[in-house]
Structures are given as structure tokens and as C-alpha cells.
C-alpha atoms as a PDB file:
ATOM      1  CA  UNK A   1     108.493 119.178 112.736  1.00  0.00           C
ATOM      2  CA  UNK A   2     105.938 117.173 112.585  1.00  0.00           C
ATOM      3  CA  UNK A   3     106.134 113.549 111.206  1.00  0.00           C
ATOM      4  CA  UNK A   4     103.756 114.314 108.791  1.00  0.00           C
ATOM      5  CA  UNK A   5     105.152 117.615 107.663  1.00  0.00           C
ATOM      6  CA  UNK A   6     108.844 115.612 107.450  1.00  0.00           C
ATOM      7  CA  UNK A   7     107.314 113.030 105.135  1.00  0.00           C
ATOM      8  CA  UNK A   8     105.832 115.126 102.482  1.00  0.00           C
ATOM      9  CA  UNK A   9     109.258 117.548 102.705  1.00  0.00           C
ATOM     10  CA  UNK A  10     111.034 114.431 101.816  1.00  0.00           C
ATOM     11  CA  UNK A  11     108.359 113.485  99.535  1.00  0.00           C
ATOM     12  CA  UNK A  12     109.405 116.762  97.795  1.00  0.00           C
ATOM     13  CA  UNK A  13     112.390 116.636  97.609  1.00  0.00           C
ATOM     14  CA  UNK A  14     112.725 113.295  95.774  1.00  0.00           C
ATOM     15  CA  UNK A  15     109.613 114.616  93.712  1.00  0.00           C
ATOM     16  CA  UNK A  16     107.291 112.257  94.597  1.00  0.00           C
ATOM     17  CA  UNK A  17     103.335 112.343  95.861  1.00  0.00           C
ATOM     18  CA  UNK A  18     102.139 110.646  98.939  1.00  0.00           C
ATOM     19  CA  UNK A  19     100.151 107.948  99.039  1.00  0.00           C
ATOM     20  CA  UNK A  20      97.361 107.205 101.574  1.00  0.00           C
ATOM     21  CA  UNK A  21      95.522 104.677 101.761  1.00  0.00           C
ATOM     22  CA  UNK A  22      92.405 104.141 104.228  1.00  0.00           C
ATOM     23  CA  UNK A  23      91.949 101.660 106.527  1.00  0.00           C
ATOM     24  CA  UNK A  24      88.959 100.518 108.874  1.00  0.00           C
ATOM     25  CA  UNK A  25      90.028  99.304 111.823  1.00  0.00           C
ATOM     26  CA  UNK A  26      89.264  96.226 113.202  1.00  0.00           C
ATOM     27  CA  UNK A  27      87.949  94.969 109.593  1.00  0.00           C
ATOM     28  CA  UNK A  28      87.782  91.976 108.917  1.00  0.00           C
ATOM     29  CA  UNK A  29      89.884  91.889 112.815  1.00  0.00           C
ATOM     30  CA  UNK A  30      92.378  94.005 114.834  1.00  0.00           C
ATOM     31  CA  UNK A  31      94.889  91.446 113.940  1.00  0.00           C
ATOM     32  CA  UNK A  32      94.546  91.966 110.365  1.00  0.00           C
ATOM     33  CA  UNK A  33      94.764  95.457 110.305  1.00  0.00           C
ATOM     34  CA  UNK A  34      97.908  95.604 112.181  1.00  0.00           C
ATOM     35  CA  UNK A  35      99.453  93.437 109.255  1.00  0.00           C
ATOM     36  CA  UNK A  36      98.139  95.386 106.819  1.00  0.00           C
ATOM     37  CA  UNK A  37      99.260  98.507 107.710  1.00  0.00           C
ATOM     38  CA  UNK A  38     103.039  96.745 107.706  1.00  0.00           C
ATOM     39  CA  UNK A  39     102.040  95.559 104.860  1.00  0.00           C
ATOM     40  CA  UNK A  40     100.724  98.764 102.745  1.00  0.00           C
ATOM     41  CA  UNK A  41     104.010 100.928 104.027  1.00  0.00           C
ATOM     42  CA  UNK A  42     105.839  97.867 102.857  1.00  0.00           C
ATOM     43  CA  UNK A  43     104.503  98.526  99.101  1.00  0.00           C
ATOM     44  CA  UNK A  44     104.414 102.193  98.720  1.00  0.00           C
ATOM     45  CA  UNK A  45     102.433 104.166 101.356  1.00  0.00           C
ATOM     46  CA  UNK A  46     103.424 106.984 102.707  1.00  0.00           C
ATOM     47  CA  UNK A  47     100.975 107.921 105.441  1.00  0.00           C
ATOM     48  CA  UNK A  48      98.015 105.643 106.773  1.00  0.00           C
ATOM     49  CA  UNK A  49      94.543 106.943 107.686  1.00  0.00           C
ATOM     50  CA  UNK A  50      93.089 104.524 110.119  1.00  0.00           C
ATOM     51  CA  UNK A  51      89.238 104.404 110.803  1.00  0.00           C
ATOM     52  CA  UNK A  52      87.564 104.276 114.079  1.00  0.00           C
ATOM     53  CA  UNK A  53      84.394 102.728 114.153  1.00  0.00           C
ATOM     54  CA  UNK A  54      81.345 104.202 114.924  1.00  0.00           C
ATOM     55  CA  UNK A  55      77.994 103.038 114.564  1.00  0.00           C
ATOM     56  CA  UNK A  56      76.456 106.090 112.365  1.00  0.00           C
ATOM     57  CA  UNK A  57      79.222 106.570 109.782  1.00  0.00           C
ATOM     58  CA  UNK A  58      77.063 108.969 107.979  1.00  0.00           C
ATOM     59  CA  UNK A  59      80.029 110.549 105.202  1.00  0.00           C
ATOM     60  CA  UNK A  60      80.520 107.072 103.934  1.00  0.00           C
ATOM     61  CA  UNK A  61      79.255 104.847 101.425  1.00  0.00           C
ATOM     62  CA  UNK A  62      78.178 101.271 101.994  1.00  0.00           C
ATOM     63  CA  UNK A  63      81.554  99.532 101.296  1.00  0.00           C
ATOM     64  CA  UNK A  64      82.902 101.410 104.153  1.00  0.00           C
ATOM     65  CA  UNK A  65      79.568 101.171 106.272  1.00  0.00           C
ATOM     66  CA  UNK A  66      79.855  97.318 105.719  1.00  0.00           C
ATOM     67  CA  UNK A  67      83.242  97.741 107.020  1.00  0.00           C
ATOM     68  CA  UNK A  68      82.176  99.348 109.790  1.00  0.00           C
ATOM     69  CA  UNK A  69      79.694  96.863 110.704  1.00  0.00           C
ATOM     70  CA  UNK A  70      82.323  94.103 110.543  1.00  0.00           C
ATOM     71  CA  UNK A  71      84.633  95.995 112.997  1.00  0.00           C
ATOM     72  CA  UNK A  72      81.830  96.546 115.436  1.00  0.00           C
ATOM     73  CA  UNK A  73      80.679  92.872 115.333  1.00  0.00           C
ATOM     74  CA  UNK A  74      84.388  92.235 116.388  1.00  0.00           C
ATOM     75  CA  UNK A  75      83.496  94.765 119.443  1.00  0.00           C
ATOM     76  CA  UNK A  76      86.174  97.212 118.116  1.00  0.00           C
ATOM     77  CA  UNK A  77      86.640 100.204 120.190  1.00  0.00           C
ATOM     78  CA  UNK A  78      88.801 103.497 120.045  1.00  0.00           C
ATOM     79  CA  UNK A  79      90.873 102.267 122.421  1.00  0.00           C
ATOM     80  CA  UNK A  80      91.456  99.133 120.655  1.00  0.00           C
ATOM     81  CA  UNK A  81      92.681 101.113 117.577  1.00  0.00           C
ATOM     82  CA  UNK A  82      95.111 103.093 119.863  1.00  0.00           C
ATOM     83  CA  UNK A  83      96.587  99.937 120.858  1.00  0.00           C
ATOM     84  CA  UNK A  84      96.954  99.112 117.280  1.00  0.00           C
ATOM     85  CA  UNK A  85      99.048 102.257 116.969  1.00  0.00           C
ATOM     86  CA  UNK A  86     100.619 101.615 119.716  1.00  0.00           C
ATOM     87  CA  UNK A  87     101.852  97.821 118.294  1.00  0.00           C
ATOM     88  CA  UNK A  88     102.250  99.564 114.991  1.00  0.00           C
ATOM     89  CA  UNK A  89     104.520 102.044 116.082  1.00  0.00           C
ATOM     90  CA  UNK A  90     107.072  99.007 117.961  1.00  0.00           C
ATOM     91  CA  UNK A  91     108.268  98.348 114.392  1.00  0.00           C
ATOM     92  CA  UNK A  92     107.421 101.183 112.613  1.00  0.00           C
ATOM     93  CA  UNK A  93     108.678 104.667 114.016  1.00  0.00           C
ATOM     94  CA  UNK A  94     108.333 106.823 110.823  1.00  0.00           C
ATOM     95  CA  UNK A  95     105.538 106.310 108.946  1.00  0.00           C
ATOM     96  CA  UNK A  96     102.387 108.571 110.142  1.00  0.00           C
ATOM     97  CA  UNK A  97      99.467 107.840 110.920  1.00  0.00           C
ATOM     98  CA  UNK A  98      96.410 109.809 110.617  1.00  0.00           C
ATOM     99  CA  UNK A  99      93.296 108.450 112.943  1.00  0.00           C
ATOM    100  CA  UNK A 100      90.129 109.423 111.055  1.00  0.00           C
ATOM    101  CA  UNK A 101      86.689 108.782 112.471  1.00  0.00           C
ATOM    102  CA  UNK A 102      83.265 110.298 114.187  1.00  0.00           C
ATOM    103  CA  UNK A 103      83.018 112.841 117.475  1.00  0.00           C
ATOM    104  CA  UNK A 104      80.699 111.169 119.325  1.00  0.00           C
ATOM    105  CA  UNK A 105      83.812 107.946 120.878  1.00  0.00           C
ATOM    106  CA  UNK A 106      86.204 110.677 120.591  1.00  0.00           C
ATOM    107  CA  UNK A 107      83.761 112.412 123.064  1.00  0.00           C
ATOM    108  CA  UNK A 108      82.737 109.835 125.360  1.00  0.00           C
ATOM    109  CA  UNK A 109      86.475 109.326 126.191  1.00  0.00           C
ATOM    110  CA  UNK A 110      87.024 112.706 126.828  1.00  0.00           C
ATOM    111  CA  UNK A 111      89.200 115.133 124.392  1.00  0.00           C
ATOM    112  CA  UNK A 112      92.269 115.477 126.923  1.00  0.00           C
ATOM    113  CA  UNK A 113      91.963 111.774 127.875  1.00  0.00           C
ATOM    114  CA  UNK A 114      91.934 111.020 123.960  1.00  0.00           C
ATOM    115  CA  UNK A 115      94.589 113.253 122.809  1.00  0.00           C
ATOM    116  CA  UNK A 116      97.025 111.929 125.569  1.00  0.00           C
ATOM    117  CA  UNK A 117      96.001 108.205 124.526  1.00  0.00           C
ATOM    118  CA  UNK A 118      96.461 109.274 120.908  1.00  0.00           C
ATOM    119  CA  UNK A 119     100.093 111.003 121.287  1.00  0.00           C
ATOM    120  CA  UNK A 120     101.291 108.566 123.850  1.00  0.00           C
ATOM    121  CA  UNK A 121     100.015 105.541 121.069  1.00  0.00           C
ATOM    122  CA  UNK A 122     102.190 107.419 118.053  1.00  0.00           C
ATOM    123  CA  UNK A 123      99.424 109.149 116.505  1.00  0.00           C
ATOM    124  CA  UNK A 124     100.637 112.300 114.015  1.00  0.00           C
ATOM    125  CA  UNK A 125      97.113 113.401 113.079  1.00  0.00           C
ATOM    126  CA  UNK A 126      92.910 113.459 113.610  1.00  0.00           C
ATOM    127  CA  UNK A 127      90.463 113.878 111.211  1.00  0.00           C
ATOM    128  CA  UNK A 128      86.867 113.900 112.587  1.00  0.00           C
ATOM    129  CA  UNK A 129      84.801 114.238 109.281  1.00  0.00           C
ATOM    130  CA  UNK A 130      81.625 115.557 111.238  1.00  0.00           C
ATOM    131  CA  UNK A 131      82.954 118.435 113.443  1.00  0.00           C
ATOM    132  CA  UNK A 132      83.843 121.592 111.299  1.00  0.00           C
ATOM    133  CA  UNK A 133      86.564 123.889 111.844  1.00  0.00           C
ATOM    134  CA  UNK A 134      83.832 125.797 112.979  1.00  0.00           C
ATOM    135  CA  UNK A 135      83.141 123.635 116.158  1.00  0.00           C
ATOM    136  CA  UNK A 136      86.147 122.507 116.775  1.00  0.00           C
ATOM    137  CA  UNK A 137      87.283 124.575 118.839  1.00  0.00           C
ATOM    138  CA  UNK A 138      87.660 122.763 122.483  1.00  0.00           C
ATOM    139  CA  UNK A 139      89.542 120.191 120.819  1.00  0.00           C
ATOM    140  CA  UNK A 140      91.605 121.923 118.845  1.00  0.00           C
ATOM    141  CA  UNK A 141      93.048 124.164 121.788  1.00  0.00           C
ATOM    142  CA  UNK A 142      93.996 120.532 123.349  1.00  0.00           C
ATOM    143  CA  UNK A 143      95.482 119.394 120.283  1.00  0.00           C
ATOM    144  CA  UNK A 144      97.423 122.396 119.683  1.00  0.00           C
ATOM    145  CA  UNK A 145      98.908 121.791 122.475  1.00  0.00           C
ATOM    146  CA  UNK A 146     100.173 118.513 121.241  1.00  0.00           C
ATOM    147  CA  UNK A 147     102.521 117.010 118.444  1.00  0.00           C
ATOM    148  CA  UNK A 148      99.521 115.798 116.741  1.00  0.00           C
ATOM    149  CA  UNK A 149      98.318 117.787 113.387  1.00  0.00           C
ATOM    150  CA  UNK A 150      94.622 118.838 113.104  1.00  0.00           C
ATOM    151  CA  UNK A 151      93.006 117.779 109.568  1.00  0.00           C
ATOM    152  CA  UNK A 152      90.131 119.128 108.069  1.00  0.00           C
ATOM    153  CA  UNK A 153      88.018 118.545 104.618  1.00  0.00           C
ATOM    154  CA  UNK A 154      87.103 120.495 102.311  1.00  0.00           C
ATOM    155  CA  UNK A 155      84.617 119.928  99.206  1.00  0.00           C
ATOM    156  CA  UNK A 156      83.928 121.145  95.889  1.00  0.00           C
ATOM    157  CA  UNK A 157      81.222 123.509  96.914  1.00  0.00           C
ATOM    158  CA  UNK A 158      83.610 124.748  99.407  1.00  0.00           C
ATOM    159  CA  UNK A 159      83.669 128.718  98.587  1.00  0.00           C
ATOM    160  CA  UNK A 160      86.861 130.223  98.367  1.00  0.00           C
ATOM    161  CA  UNK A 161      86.532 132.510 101.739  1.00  0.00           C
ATOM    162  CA  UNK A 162      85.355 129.067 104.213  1.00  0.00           C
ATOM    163  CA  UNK A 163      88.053 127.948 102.499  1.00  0.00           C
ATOM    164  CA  UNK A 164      90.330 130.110 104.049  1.00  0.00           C
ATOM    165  CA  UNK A 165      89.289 129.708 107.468  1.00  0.00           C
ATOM    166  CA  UNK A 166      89.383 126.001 107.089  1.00  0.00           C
ATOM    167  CA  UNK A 167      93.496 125.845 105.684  1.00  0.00           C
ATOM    168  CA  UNK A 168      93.700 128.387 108.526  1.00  0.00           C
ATOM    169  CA  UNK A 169      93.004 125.827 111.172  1.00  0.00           C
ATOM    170  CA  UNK A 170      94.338 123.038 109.232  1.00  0.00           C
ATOM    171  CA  UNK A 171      97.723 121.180 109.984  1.00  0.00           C
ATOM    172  CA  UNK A 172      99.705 118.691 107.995  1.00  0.00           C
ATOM    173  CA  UNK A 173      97.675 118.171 105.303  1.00  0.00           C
ATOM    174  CA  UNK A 174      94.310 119.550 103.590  1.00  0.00           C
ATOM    175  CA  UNK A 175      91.632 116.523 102.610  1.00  0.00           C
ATOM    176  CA  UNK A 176      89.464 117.450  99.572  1.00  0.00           C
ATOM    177  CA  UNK A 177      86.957 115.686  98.803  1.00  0.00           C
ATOM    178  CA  UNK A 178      86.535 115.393  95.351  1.00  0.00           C
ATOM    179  CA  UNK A 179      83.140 114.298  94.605  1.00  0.00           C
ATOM    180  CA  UNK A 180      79.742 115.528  96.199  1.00  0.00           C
ATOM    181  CA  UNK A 181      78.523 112.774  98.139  1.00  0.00           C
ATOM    182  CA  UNK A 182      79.228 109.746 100.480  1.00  0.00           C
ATOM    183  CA  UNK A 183      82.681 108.072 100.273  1.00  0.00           C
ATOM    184  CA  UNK A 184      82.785 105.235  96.948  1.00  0.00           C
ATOM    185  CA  UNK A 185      80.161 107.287  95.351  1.00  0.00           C
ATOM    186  CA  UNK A 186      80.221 109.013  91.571  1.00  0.00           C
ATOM    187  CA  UNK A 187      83.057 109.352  88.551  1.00  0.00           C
ATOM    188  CA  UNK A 188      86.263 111.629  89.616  1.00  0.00           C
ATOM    189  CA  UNK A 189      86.095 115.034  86.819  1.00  0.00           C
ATOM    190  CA  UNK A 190      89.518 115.286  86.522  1.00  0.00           C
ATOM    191  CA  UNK A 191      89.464 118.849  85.374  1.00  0.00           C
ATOM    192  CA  UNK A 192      87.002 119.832  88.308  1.00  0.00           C
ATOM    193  CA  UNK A 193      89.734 118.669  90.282  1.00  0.00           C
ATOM    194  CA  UNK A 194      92.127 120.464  88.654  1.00  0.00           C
ATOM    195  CA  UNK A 195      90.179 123.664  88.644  1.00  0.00           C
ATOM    196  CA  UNK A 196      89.013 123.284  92.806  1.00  0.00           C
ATOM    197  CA  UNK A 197      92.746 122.504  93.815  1.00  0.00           C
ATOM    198  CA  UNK A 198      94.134 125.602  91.660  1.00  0.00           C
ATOM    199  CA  UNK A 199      91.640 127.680  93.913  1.00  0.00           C
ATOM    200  CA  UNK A 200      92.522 126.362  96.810  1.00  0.00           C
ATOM    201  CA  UNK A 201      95.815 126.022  96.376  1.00  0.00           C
ATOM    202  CA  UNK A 202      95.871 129.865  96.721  1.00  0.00           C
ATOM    203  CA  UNK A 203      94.525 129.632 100.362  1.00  0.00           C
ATOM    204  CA  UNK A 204      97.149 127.548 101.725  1.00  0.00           C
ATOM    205  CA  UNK A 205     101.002 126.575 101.870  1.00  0.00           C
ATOM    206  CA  UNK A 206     100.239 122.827 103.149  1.00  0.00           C
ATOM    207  CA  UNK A 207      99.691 120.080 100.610  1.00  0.00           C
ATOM    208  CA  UNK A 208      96.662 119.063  99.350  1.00  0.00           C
ATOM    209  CA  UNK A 209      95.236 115.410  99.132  1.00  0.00           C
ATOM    210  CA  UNK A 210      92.647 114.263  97.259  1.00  0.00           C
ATOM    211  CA  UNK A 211      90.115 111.240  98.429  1.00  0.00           C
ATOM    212  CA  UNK A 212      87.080 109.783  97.181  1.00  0.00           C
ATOM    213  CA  UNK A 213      86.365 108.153  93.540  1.00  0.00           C
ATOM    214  CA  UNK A 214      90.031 107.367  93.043  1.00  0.00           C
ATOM    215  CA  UNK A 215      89.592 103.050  92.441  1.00  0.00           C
ATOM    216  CA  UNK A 216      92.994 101.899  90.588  1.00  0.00           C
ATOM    217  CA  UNK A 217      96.415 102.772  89.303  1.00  0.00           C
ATOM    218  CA  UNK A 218      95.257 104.942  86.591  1.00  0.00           C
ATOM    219  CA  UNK A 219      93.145 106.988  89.093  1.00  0.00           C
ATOM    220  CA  UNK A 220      95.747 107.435  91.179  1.00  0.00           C
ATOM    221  CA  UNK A 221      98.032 108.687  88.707  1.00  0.00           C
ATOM    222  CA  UNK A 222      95.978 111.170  87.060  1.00  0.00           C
ATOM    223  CA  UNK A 223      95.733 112.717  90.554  1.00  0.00           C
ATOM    224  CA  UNK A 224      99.078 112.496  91.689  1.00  0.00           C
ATOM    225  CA  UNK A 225     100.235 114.914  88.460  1.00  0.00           C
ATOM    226  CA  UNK A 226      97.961 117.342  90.132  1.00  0.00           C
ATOM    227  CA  UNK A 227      97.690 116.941  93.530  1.00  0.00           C
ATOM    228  CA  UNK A 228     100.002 116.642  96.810  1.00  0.00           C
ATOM    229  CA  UNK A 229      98.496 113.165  97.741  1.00  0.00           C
ATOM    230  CA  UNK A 230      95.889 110.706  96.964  1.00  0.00           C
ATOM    231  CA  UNK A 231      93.978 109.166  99.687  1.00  0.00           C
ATOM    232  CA  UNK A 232      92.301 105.413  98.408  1.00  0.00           C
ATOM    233  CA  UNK A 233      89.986 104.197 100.751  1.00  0.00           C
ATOM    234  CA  UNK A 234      86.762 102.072  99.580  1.00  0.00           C
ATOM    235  CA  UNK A 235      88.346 100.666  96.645  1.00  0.00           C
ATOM    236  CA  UNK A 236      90.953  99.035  99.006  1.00  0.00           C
ATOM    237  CA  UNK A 237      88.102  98.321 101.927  1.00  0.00           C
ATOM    238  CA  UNK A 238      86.665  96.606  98.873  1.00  0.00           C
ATOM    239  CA  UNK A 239      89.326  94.021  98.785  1.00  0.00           C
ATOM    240  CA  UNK A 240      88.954  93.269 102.172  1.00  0.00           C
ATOM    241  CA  UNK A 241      85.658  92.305 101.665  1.00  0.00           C
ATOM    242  CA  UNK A 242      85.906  90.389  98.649  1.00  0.00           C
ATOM    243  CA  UNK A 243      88.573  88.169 100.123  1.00  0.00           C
ATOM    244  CA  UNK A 244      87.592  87.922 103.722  1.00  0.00           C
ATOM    245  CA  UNK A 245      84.199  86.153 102.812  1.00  0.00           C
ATOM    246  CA  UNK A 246      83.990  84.885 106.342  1.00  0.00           C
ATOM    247  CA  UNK A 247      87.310  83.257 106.806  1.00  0.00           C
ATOM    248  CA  UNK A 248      90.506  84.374 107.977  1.00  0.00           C
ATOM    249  CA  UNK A 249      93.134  85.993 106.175  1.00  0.00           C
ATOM    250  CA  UNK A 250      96.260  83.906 104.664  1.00  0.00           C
ATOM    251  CA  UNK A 251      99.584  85.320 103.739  1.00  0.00           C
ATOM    252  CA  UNK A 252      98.175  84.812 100.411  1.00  0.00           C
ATOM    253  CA  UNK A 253      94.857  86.890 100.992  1.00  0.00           C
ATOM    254  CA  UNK A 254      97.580  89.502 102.298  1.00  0.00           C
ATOM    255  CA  UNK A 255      99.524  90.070  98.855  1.00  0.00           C
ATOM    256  CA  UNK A 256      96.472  89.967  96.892  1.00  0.00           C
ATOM    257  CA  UNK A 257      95.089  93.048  98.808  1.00  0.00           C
ATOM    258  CA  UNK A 258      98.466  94.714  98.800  1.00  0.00           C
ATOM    259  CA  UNK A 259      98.517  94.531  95.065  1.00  0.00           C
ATOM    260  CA  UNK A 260      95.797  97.349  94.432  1.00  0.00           C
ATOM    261  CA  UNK A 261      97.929  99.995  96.505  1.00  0.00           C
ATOM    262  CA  UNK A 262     101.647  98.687  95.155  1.00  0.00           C
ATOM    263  CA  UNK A 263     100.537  98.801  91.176  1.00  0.00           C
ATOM    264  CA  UNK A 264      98.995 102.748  92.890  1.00  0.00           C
ATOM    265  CA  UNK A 265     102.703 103.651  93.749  1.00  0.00           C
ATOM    266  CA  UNK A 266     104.223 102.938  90.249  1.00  0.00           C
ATOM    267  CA  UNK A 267     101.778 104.292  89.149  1.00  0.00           C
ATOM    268  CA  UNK A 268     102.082 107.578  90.471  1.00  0.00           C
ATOM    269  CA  UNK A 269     105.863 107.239  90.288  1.00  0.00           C
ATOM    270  CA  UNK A 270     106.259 106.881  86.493  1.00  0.00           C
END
């Protein structure tokens, strides 16, 4: 079992939602994402999604395109956030972590060079938002072959037989995206949530996350009475941003930021 498929079992069993939240790498430094990701499982996450940067980050909004930008100025590489796993996973041995990210560095490293480098760094599962299930297979056949779990998205205007063929190739975890658009962008219809996830719900046995438009505690519990896990990505990238402002981080700057994903988790545990 994978450790992603362990953690939402026990999730389950205590009756409890994950929580995921979304992480550039390399933003505002390596450094600081390695702390924060300590940090974050420290005050309620269950799984973390760690970006990749890449310069045409098309799927996401500008908070997380700024981000972007800032973890390319610091020369951040793929292989750099593999070695972040890799220090991660020295203290932290349980806790998944999802790598999430573009084709084109996954590519240019090779898939069998970066699926080794990924499962040898502690990496449970891949999400590359711009290759459908539909193209995916080369890498999937190397994956499969791994202990790593294949992700894919699917959107509101998803219809119900795509839908099939995407939780068919899907492992660990579905990703819906529940608002049209780039990430950070429009108001979350809780009831079109509702509604999509009851549909397909019916295609799948794996649990169901739900990213995009989900920005504080109440958010976050309003999906977690519906869904299998929320994903919170550009309202924490936000934080970074608003307290980096050029400077480096303090222990200080660390609990502020933490504060947005631990008031999340008792949140969705009340």
C-alpha cells in the first residue's frame, strides 16, 4: 500500500479529511520550503503537493506565477526539489508527498531517469497538470512500475464518460478542480461542487480532493463535509509573498504563515 492510500485509510478511520496544502518550491528559497513543509505537517497536513518550477506555468494564476518567478530567480531546478524530498524525508518518513508541476523538466531529464530520482528521493505521487491521461501513456507504464501513484485532474466540464477513463488511470487520489479557470481565480459554488463530486463519485472508489478557490478556514470546511480532501494552494503562496517582501524568513515569519493552514485543520475537524 501505498503511502498515500495508508494515509487517507487512516484518515478514515478516525473520520477525518485530508488536508493538502500547495507549495512552490524554491519560493521565496529551497531552504524555506524545506521548513515549511516540517512546518505545515507540524499543524495539520496530511499530504504535501510540492511545485516544480517551470517557466510557462500556464494552469496557474499570478500569485502562483509570481511564485514561480521567485523560485526561478533562485535558479531552482527539478533536481533541486528532489533533493528537498530527499532532506524532507530524513525526518519525516510518513507524510506523502505529491510532486506537481509541467512535462516539459520532467522531459528533459528523461521519464525513467525522473521516476528513479523521484522514488529513490521519497516521492508517493506526480501530478503533471498539462499531460492528459490521454498522453500519458510512456510515463505512466514507467510509473506503474513504481511505488509512486499517478494523479490526474479533472474539471467541472469534465463529462461523466472522460471521467471514467481519467479515475481509470488515476492512483491515490482524484484532483478536481473546482472552478473553470487558472489556479486563485473565481468564487467556489458550493453546491456545484456538491453536485460534480456526487457524479463523479460514481466513477471511482479513490477519494476525491478538491483545489482551487478554497482561501480560509471556512472554505476549507465547507469542503471537507463534502469532499475527501481539500488542496489550498494560492491562498497559502499568498502568505509567502506578503511576508517575504525581499527579506529572509524569521521563525516569526514561519508561524505567521503556518497559521492560515492550522486554523484550516480545526476547521475541518469540528
Amino acid at each position: 500500500m501505498s503511502r498515500i492510500s495508508s494515509c487517507f485509510q487512516q484518515l478514515e478511520a478516525s473520520g477525518r479529511k485530508a488536508l493538502i496544502p500547495y507549495l512552490t518550491a524554491g519560493d521565496p528559497d529551497i531552504a524555506t520550503t524545506l521548513s515549511l513543509m516540517h512546518a505545515l505537517v507540524a499543524n495539520g497536513a496530511d499530504i504535501i503537493e510540492l511545485g516544480f518550477p517551470f517557466t510557462d506555468p500556464t494552469s496557474d494564476g499570478p500569485v502562483i506565477q509570481r511564485a514561480v518567478e521567485r523560485a526561478l530567480a533562485n535558479n531552482t531546478s527539478l533536481k533541486d526539489v528532489l533533493d528537498t524530498v530527499s532532506r524532507f524525508r530524513k525526518e519525516n518518513a510518513d507524510t506523502p508527498v505529491v510532486l506537481m508541476g509541467y512535462l516539459n523538466p520532467v522531459e528533459c531529464m528523461g521519464y525513467q531517469a525522473f521516476v528513479d530520482a523521484a522514488e529513490e528521493a521519497g516521492v508517493d505521487g506526480i501530478l503533471i497538470v498539462d499531460m492528459p491521461p490521454e498522453e500519458s501513456h510512456d510515463l505512466k507504464q514507467i510509473v506503474d512500475k513504481s511505488h509512486i501513484d499517478m494523479i490526474f485532474l479533472i474539471a467541472p466540464t469534465t463529462s461523466d464518460e472522460r471521467a471514467a477513463q481519467i479515475c481509470a488511470q488515476s492512483s491515490g487520489y482524484v484532483y478536481y478542480v473546482s472552478l473553470k479557470g487558472v489556479t486563485g481565480a473565481g468564487h467556489l459554488d458550493i453546491e456545484s461542487v456538491k453536485s460534480n463530486l456526487a457524479r463523479f463519485r460514481s466513477q471511482t472508489e479513490l477519494p476525491v480532493g478538491v483545489g482551487f478557490g478554497i482561501k480560509n478556514a471556512e472554505s476549507a470546511a465547507l469542503i471537507a463535509d463534502i469532499a475527501d480532501a481539500v488542496v489550498v494552494g494560492s491562498a497559502l503562496i499568498n502568505k509567502i509573498e506578503e511576508l517575504q517582501a525581499g527579506t529572509p524568513y524569521s521563525i516569526e515569519d514561519l508561524q505567521q504563515h503556518i497559521s492560515l493552514i492550522n486554523d484550516m485543520r480545526k476547521a475541518m475537524d469540528c
